[in-house]
Protein backbone atom coordinates (compact mmCIF):
# COMPACT_ATOMS: atom_id res chain seq x y z
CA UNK A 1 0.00 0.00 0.00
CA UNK A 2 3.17 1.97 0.61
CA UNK A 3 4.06 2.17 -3.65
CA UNK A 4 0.67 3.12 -5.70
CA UNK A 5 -0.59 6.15 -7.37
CA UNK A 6 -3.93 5.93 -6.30
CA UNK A 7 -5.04 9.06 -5.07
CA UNK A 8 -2.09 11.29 -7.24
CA UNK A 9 -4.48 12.99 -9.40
CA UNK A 10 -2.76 15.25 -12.15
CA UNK A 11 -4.59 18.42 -12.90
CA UNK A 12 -2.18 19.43 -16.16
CA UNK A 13 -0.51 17.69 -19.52
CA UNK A 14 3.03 18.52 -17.56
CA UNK A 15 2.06 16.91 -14.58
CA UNK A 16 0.63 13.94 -16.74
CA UNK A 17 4.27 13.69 -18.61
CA UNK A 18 6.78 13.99 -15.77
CA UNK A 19 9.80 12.35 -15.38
CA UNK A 20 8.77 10.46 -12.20
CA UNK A 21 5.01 10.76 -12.31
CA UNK A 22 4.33 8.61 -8.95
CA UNK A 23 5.03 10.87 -5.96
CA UNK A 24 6.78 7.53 -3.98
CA UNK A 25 9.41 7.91 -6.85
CA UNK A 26 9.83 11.65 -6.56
CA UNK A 27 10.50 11.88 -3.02
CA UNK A 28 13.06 8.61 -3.28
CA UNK A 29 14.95 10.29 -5.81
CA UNK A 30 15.08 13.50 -3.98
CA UNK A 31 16.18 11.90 -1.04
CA UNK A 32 19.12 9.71 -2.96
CA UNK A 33 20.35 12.91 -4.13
CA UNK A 34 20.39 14.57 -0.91
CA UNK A 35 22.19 11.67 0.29
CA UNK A 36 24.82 12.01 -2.43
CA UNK A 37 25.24 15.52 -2.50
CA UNK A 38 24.90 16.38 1.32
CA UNK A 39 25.87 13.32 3.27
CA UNK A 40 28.27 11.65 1.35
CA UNK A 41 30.84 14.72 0.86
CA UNK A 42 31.33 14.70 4.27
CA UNK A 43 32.53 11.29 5.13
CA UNK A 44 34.59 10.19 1.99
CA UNK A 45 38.00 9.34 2.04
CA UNK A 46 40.93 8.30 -0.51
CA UNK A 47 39.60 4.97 -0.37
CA UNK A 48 36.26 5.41 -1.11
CA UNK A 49 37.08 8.20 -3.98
CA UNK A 50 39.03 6.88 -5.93
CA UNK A 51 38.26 2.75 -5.77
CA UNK A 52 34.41 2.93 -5.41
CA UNK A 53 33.06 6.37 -6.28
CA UNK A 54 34.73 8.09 -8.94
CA UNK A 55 35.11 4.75 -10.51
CA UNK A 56 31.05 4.17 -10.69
CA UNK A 57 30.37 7.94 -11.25
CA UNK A 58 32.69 7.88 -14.96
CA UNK A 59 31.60 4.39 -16.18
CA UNK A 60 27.85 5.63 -15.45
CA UNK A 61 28.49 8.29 -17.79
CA UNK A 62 29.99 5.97 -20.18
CA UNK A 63 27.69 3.47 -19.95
CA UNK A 64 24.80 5.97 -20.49
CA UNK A 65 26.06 7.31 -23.80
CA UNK A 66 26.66 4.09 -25.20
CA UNK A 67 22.99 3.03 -23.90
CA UNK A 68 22.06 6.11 -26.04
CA UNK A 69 23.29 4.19 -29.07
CA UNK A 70 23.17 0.69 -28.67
CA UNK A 71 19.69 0.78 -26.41
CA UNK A 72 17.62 3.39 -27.69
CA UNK A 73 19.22 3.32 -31.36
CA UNK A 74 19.71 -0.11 -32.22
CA UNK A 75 23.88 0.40 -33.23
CA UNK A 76 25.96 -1.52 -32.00
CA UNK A 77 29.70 0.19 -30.87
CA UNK A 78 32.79 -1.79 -30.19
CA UNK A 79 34.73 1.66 -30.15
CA UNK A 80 33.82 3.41 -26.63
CA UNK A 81 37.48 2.96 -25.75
CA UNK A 82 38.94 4.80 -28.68
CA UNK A 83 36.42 7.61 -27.77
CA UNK A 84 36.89 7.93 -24.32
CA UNK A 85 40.72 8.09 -25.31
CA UNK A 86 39.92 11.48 -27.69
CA UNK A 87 37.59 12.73 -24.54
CA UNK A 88 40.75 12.08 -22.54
CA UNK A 89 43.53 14.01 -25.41
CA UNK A 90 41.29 16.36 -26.33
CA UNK A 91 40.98 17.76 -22.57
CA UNK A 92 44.35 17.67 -22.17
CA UNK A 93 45.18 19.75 -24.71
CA UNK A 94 43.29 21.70 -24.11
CA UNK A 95 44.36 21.99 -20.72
CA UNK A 96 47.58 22.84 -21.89
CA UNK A 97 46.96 24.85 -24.55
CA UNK A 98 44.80 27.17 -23.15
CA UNK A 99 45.42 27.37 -18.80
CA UNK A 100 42.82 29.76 -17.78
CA UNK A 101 40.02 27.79 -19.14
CA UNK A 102 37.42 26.79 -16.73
CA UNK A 103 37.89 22.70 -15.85
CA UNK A 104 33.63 22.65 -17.10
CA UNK A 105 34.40 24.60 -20.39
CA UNK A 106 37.34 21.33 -20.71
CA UNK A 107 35.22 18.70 -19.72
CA UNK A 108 32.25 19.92 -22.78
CA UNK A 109 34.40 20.92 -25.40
CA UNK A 110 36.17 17.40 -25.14
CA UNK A 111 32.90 15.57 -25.02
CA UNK A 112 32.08 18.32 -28.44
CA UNK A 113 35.09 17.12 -30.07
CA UNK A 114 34.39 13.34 -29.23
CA UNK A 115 30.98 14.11 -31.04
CA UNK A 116 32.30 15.62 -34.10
CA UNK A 117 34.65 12.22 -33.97
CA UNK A 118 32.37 10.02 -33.49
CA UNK A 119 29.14 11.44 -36.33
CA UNK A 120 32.51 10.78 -38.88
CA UNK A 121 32.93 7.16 -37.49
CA UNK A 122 29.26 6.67 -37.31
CA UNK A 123 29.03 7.24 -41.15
CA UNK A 124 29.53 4.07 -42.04
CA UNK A 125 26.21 3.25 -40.25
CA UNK A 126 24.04 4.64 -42.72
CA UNK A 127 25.04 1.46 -44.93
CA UNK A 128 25.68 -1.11 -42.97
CA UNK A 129 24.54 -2.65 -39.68
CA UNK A 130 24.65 -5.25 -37.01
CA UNK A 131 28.27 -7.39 -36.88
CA UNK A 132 29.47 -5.80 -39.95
CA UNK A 133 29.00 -1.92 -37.96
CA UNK A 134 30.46 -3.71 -34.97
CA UNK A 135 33.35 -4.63 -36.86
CA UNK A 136 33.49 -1.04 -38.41
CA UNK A 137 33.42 0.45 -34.58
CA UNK A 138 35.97 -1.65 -33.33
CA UNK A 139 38.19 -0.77 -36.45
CA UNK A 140 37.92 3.21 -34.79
CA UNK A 141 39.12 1.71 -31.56
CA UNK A 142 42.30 0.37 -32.87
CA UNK A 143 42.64 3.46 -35.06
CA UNK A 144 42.27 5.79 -32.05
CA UNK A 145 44.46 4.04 -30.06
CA UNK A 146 46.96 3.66 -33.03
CA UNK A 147 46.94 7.11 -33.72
CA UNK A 148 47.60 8.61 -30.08
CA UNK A 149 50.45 5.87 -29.49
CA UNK A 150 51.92 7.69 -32.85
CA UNK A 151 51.56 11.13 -33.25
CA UNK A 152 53.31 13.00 -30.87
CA UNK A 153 51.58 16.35 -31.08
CA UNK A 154 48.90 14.71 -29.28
CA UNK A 155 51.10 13.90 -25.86
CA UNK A 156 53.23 17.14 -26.58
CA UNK A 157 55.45 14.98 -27.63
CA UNK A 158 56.52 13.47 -24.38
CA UNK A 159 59.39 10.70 -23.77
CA UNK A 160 57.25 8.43 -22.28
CA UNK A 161 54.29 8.92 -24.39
CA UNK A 162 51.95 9.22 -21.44
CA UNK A 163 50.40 12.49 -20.51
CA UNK A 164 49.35 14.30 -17.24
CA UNK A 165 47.03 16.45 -15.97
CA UNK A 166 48.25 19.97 -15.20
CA UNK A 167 46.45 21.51 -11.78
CA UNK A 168 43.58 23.24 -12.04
CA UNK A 169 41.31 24.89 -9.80
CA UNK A 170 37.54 25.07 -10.26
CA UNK A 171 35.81 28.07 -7.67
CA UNK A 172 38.75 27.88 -5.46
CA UNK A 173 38.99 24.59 -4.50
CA UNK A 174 41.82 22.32 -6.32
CA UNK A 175 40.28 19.73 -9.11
CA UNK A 176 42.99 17.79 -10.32
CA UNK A 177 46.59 17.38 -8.95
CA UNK A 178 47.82 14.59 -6.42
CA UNK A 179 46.65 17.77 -4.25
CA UNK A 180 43.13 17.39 -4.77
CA UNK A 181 40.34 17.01 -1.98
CA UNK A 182 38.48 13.65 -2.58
CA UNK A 183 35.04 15.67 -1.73
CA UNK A 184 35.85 18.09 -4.50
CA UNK A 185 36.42 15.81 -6.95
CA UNK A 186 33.38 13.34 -5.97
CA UNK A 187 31.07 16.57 -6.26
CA UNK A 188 32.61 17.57 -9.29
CA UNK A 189 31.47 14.32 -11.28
CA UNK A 190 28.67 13.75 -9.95
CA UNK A 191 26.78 17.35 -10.60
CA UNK A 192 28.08 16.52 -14.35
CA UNK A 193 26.33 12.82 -14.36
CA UNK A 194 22.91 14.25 -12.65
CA UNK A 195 22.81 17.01 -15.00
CA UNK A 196 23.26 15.26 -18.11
CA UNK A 197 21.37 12.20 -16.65
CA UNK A 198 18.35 14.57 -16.56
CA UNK A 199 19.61 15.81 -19.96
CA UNK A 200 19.38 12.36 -21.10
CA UNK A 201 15.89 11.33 -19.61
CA UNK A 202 14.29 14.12 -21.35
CA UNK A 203 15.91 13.72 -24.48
CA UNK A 204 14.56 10.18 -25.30
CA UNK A 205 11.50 11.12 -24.34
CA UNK A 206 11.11 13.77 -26.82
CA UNK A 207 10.90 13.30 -30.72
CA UNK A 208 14.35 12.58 -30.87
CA UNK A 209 14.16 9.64 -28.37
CA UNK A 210 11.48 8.68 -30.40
CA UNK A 211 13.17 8.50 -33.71
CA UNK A 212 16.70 6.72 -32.31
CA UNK A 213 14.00 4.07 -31.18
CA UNK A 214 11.44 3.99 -34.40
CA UNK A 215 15.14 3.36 -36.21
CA UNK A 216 15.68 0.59 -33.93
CA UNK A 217 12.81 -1.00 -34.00
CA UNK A 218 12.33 -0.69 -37.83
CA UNK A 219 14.43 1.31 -39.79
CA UNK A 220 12.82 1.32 -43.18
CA UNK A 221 9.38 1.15 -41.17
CA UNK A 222 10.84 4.67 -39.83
CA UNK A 223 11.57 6.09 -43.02
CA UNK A 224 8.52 5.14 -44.46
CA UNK A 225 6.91 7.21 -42.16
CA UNK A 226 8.95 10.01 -42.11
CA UNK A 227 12.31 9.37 -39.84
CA UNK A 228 15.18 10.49 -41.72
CA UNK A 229 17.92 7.55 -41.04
CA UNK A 230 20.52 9.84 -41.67
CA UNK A 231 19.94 12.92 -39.34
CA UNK A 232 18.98 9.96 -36.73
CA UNK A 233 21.85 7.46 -36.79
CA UNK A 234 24.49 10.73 -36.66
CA UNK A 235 22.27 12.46 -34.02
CA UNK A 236 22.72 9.20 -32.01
CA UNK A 237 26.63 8.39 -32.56
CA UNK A 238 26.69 12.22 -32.12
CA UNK A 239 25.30 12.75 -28.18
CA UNK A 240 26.42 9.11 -27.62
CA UNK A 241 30.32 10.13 -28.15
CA UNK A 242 29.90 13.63 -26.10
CA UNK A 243 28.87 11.62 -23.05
CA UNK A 244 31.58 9.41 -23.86
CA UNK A 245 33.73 11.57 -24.33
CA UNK A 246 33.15 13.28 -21.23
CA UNK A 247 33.80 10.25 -19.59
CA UNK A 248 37.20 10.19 -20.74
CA UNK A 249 38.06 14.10 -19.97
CA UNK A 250 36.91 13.28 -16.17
CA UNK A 251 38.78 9.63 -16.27
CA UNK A 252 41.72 11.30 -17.17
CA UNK A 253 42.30 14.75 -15.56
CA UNK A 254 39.58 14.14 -12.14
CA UNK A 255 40.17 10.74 -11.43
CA UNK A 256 43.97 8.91 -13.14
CA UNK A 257 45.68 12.22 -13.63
CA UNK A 258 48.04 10.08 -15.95
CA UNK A 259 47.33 7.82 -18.16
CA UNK A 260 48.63 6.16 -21.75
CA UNK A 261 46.27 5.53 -24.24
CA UNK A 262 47.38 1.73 -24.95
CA UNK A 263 46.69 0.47 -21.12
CA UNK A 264 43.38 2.77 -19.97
CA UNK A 265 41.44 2.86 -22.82
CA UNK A 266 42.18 -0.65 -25.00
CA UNK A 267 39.78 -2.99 -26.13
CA UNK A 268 39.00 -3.99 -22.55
CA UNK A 269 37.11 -0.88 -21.21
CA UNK A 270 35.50 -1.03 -24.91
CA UNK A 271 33.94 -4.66 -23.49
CA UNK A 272 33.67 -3.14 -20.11
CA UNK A 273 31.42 -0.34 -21.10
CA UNK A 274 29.13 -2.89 -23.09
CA UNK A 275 28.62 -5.50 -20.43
CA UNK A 276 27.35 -2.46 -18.29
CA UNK A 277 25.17 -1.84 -21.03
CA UNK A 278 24.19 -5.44 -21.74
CA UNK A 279 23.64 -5.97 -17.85
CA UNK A 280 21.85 -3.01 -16.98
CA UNK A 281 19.15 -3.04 -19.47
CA UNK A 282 19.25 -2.10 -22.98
CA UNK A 283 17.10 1.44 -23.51
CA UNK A 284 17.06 2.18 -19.40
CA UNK A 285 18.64 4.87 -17.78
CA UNK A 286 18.79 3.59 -14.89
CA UNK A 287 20.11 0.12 -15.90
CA UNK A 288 23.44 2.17 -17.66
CA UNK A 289 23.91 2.98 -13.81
CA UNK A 290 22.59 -0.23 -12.72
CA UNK A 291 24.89 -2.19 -14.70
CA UNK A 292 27.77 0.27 -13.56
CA UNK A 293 27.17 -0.35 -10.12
CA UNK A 294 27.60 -4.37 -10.76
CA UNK A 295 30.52 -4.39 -12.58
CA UNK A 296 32.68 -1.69 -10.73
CA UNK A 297 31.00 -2.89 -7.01
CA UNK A 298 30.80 -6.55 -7.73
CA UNK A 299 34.70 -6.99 -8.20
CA UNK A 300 35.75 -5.27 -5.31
CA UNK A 301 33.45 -6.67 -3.31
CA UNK A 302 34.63 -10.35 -4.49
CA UNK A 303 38.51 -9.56 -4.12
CA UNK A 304 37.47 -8.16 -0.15
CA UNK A 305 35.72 -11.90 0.10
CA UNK A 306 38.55 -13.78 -1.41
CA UNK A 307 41.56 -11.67 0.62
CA UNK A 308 39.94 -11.16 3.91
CA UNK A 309 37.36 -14.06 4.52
CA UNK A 310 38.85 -17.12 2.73
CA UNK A 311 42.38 -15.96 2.94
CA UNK A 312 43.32 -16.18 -0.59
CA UNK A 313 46.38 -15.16 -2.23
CA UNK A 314 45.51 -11.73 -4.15
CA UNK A 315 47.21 -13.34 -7.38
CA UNK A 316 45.07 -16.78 -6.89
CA UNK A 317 42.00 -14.16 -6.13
CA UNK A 318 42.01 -11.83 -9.12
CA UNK A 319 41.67 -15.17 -11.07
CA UNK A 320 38.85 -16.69 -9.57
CA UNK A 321 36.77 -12.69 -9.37
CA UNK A 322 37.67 -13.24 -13.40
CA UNK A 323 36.26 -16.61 -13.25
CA UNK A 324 33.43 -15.77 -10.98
CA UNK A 325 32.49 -12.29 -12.88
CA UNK A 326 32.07 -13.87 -16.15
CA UNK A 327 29.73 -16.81 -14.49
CA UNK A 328 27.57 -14.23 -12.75
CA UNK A 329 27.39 -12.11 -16.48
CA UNK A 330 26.10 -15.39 -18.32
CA UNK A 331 23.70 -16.11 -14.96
CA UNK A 332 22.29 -12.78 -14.89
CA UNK A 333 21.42 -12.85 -19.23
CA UNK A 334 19.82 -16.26 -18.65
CA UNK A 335 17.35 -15.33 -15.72
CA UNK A 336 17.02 -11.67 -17.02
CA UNK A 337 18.01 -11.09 -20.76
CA UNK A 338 16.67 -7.34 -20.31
CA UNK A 339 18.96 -6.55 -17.37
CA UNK A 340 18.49 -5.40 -13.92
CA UNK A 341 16.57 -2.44 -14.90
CA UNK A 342 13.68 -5.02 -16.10
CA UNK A 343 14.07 -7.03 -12.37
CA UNK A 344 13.57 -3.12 -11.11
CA UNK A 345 10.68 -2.45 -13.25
CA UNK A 346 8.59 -6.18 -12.04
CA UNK A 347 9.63 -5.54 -8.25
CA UNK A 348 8.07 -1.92 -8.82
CA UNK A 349 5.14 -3.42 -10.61
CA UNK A 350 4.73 -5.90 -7.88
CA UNK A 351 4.95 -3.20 -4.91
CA UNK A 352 2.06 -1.40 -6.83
CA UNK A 353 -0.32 -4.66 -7.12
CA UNK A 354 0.91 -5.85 -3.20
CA UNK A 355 -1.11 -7.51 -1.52
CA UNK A 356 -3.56 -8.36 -4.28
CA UNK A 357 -2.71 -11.41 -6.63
CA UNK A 358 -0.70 -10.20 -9.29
C-alpha cells in the first residue's frame, strides 16, 4: 500500500508527462540525491574516492552514452574505448593549450570534439549494420588508439608517451593534482552525471528519443513514415560520443591524472562499457547505472571476500573474481536477458499490485 498512485491525481498535460510521475518515486529520488550531494561529501576518504566512487560515477556516464546508441538506437559500438581516449587528449590539450580555461568549459568541449569524432565514425552506419558496424566500430578503436600511441603532437610529444594532468582549480577549491580534496572531486562528477542524466531522460523522451528508437525497431518502417535515417543514426553516434567523451576528460584529468592511451582505454574498457550496457538493461537509464554499479561494485566486493574471509592469495583471487564475474554475467542474461533495470521495473510493478494477486 506503501508504492501506488492511487489518489495522485494530475490536474495538467506537464504533470501527466513527468519524469517520475508517482510521488513515492519523486520523493526517493530527492532523497538519494540529498544523500549524495549532502551526506556523502562529508565522510569520503581516498579509499572510497578513488576505488568505489569516482570509478562508478565515470563508467555511469559511459555506460549511459553508449545506452544512447546501442539501447535506444539499435547500433551496435565496439569503439567506446577509442572515444573515451579522444575525450581524454582532447581535454588535455586543451588543458595545456589554453590554462585559464574553466575545468567545465574542458570537460564539454572534449565531449564536443568526441561528437564531431564520433558522427565521422558513425558514417559508415548509414550502410551497414549489425556485426558488420560492430566490426566497423571496433576498427575506430584500434585506429584511435593507433593514432595517439603515434603522433606526438597529441602527448606534446613526451618521452614516455603518457600524458598528465596539469592543476587546475575550479571556484577555489583544487580539481585535479595529487593535491586534490576527494570531496571536490566526488562533487565535481557527480553534478556533471545528474545534469546530463536529466539531460538524457528528457531527451529520449522527446521526438528525438522517439526516432533513435522507431530506427531501432524498424528502420525502413521509420523512413517510411517520415524518420530520416541519416539525421537519426548521426544524431545518435553524435550525443552518444559527447557523453563518452566526457567520460574520458573526467577519467583522465579528475580521477587517473596520468594515463597512456594503450593500457586505460584498449579494447577492454571497450567490453567493459558494453557489459554495463548489456547488464543493466538495454534502452534504461537507470540500468546504464545499474549495470555500472555491478561491474565496478561486484569486483571489489569479491577480491574483499577472497583476501579477507577465505584468505586467498591476491594473485590466486584476481583469477577466480575473473572466473566468478564472467559466471555471474552469463547467470544474470539467462534469468534476465533485459537486465536489472527489467528485475527493477517487475519488483516496482509488484509493490504497486501488493497484496492483491498479481
Amino acid at each position: 500500500m506503501l508504492y501506488r498512485e492511487a489518489g495522485q491525481f494530475k490536474s495538467s498535460y506537464a504533470a501527466d508527462q513527468a519524469i517520475f510521475p508517482i510521488a513515492q518515486d519523486r520523493w526517493a529520488v530527492w532523497a538519494f540525491l540529498a544523500v549524495a550531494f549532502l551526506v556523502v561529501p562529508f565522510f569520503v576518504n581516498d579509499y572510497w574516492t578513488n576505488a568505489i566512487l569516482l570509478p562508478l560515477l565515470i563508467y555511469g556516464m559511459a555506460a549511459l552514452g553508449l545506452n544512447i546508441l546501442v539501447g535506444y538506437c539499435g547500433q551496435i559500438s565496439l569503439g567506446t574505448g577509442g572515444f573515451m581516449a579522444v575525450g581524454a587528449y582532447a581535454s588535455y590539450k586543451l588543458m595545456t593549450s589554453f590554462p585559464e580555461l574553466n575545468m567545465i568549459v574542458v570537460v564539454l568541449l572534449s565531449g564536443g570534439i568526441t561528437a564531431a569524432v564520433g558522427v565521422m565514425f558513425g558514417l559508415p552506419s548509414l550502410r551497414i549494420k549489425g556485426f558488420y558496424l560492430a566490426v566497423a566500430t571496433l576498427a575506430a578503436q584500434f585506429f584511435l588508439v593507433w593514432l595517439f600511441n603515434k603522433v606526438g603532437w597529441f602527448y606534446n610529444y613526451s618521452a614516455t608517451g603518457q600524458i598528465n594532468a596539469p592543476d587546475r582549480f575550479l571556484f577555489g577549491f583544487q580539481l585535479t593534482g595529487a593535491s586534490a580534496q576527494p570531496w571536490v572531486k566526488y562533487l565535481f562528477c557527480l553534478t556533471l552525471l545528474t545534469v546530463f542524466a536529466l539531460i538524457a531522460k528528457n531527451l529520449v523522451r522527446g521526438r528525438i528519443g522517439r526516432n533513435w528508437m522507431a530506427i531501432r525497431d524498424m528502420d525502413i518502417a521509420a523512413e517510411l513514415i517520415g524518420v530520416r535515417p541519416l539525421m537519426t543514426k548521426l544524431s545518435a553516434f553524435a550525443v552518444s560520443s559527447f557523453y563518452i567523451g566526457m567520460a574520458g576528460s573526467l577519467l583522465f584529468a579528475v580521477y587517473l591524472g596520468a594515463v597512456e592511451v594503450g593500457e586505460s582505454f584498449g579494447i577492454n574498457v571497450s567490453f567493459l562499457v558494453l557489459f554495463m550496457v548489456i547488464i543493466g538493461g538495454l534502452g534504461s537509464i537507470v540500468g546504464s547505472f545499474m549495470g555500472a554499479a555491478f561491474l565496478v561494485l561486484m569486483p571489489i566486493l569479491l577480491k574483499n571476500f577472497m583476501v579477507d574471509g577465505l584468505g586467498l592469495m591476491p594473485v590466486t583471487a584476481k583469477h577466480v573474481e575473473i572466473l566468478l564475474m564472467g559466471l555471474l554475467i552469463i547467470f544474470f542474461l539467462i534469468v534476465e536477458p533485459h537486465g536489472l533495470a527489467r528485475l527493477w521495473q517487475i519488483t516496482k510493478e509488484k509493490l504497486r499490485m501488493w497484496p492483491f494477486p498479481y
